[in-house]
Protein backbone atom coordinates (compact mmCIF):
# COMPACT_ATOMS: atom_id res chain seq x y z
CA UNK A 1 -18.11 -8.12 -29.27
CA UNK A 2 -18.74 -5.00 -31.37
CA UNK A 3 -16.19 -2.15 -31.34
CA UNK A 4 -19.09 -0.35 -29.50
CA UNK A 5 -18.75 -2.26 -26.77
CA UNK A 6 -14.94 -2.97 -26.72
CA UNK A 7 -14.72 0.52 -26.06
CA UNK A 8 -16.93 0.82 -23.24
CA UNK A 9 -15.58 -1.99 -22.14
CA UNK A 10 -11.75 -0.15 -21.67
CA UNK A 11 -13.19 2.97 -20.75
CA UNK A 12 -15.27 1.30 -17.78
CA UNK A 13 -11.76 -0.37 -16.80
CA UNK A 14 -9.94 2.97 -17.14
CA UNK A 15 -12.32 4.78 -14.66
CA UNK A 16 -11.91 2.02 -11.51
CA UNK A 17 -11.02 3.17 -8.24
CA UNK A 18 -7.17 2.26 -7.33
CA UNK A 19 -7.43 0.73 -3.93
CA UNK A 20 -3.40 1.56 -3.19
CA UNK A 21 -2.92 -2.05 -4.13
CA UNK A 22 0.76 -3.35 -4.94
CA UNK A 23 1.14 -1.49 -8.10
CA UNK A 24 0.17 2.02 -6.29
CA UNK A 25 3.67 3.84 -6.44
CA UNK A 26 5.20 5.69 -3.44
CA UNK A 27 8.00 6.59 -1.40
CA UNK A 28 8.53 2.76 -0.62
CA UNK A 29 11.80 3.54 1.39
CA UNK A 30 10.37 6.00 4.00
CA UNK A 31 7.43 3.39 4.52
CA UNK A 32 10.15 0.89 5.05
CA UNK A 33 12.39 3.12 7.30
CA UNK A 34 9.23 5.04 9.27
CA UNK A 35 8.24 0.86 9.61
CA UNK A 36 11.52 -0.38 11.72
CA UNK A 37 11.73 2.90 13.69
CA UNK A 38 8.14 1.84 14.27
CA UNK A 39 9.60 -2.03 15.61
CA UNK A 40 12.53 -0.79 17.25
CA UNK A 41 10.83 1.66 19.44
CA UNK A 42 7.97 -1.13 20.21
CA UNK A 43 10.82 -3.16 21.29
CA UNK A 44 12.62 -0.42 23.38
CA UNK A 45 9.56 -0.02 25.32
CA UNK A 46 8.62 -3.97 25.59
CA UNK A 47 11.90 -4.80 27.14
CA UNK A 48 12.22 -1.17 29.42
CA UNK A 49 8.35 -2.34 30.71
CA UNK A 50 10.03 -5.98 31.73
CA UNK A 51 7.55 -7.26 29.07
CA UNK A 52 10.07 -9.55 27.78
């Protein structure tokens, strides 16, 4: 591999798309807390129905 195309080679990498994969960064505690409010009012409404 030439030093030509090394450095297309990490400048094609450096231009993907992020997808929001696991390394995305974020407010990772709101998702977490916004996520059991989420659960606990599912199961507030599951057991006031007479689901459960």
């Amino acid at each position: 591999m030439t030093a030509t195309t090394a450095a297309a080679d990490q400048l094609h990498l450096s231009r993907r798309a992020r997808t929001g994969g696991p390394g995305e960064r974020g407010p990772k505690v709101l998702e977490h807390v916004l996520g059991w409010t989420l659960v606990v009012v599912l199961a507030l409404l599951v057991t006031r129905a007479g689901l459960m």
